[in-house]
Protein backbone atom coordinates (compact mmCIF):
# COMPACT_ATOMS: atom_id res chain seq x y z
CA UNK A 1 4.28 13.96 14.93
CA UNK A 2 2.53 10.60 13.66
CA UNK A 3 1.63 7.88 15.95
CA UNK A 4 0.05 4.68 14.88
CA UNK A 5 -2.43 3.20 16.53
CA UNK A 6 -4.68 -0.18 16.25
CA UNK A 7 -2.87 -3.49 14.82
CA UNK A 8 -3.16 -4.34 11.20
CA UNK A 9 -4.82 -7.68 10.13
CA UNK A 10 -2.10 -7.82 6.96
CA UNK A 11 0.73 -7.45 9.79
CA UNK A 12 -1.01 -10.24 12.51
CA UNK A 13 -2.43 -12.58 10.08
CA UNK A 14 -0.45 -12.40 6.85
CA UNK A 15 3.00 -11.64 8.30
CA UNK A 16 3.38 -8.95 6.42
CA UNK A 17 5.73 -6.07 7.96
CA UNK A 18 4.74 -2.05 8.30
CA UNK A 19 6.81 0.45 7.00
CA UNK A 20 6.28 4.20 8.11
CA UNK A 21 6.90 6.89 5.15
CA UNK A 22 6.39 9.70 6.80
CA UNK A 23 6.99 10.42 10.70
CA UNK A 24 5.92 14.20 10.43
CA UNK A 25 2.98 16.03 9.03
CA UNK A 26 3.37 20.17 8.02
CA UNK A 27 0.01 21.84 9.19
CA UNK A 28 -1.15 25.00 9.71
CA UNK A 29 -3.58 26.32 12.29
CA UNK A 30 -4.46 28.70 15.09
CA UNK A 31 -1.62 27.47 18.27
CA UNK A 32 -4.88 26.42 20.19
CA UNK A 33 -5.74 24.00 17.56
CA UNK A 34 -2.41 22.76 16.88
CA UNK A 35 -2.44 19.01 18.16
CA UNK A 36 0.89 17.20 20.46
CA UNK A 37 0.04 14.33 17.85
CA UNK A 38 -1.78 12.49 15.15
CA UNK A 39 -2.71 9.64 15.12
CA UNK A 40 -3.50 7.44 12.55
CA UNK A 41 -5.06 3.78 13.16
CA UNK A 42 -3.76 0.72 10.91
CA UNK A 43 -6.19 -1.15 12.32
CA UNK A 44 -7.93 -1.27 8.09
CA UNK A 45 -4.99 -2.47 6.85
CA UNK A 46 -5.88 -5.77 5.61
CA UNK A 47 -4.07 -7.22 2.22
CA UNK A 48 -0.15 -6.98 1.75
CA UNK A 49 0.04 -3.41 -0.08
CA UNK A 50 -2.20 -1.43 2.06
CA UNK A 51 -1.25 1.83 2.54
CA UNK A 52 -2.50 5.21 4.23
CA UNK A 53 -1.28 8.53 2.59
CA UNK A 54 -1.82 12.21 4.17
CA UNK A 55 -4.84 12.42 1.92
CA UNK A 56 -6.42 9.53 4.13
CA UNK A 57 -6.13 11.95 7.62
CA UNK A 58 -9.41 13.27 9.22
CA UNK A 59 -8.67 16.66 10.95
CA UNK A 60 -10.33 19.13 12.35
CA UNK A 61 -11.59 22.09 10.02
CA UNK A 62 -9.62 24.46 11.77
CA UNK A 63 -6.11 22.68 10.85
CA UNK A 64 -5.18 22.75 7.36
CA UNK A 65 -2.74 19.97 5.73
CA UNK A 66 0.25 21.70 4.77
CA UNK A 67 2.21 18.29 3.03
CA UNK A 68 1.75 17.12 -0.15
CA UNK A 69 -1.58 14.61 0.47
CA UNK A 70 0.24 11.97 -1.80
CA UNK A 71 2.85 11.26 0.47
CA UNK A 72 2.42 7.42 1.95
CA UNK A 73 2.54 7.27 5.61
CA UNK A 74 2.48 4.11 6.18
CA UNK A 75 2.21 0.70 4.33
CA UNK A 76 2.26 -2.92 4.44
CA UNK A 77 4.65 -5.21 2.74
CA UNK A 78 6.13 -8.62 2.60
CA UNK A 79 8.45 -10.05 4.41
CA UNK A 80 11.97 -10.06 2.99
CA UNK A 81 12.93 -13.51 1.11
CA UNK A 82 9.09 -14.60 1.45
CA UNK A 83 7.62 -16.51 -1.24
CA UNK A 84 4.92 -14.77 -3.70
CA UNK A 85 2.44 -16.32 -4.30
CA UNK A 86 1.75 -18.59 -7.09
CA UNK A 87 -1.15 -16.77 -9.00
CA UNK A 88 0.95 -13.30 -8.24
CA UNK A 89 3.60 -14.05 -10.09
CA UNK A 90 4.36 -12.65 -13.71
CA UNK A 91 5.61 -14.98 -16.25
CA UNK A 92 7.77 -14.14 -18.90
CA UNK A 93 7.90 -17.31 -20.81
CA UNK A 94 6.56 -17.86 -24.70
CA UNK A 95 2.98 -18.85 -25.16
CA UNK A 96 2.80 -22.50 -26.94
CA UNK A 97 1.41 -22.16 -30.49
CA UNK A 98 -1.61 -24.40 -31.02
CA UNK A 99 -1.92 -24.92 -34.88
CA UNK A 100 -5.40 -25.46 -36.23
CA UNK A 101 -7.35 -26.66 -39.03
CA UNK A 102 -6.00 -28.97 -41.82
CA UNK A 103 -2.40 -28.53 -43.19
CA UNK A 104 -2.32 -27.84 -46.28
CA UNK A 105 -0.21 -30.48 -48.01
CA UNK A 106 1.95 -28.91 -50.92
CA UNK A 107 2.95 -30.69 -54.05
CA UNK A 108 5.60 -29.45 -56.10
């Protein structure tokens, strides 16, 4: 079982809400080794986007990941209905042609 630990700066400062991925990690070990618990501090969670994946767990040698290490655990997001911000945002309009030089003038 995962618990989180430590409060994220993206969460307190930014608003920004954390969503778990996974709740459960498969591991394999010796039964003296195997732990009640992980747990996994948000605390470096900073930006909107931030995530922690299995890859990102420190464990003991004798306790082997089992799940795939590109599973997310954990991320931050935005808020539902909250604005983006200005400079985030993708346009999709035309770009304005700027002619330049001379026209040529033609004479027929």
């Amino acid at each position: 079982m995962l618990e989180l630990t430590g409060e994220a700066p993206a969460v307190k400062y930014l608003n920004g809400v954390l969503v778990m991925g996974q709740e459960q990690v498969e591991v394999e070990c010796l039964p003296r080794y195997l732990p009640e618990r992980l747990t996994v501090d948000v605390s470096e969670l900073t930006k909107i986007g931030d995530s922690i994946h299995i890859r990102d767990l420190v464990l003991p040698p004798e306790i082997e990941i089992l799940s795939d290490p590109d599973e997310m655990i954990v991320v931050v997001t935005a808020q539902a209905g909250e604005e983006v911000p200005e400079e985030a945002k993708i346009t999709t309009e035309e770009p304005e042609v700027m002619e330049r030089g001379k026209k040529e003038e033609e004479n027929y």
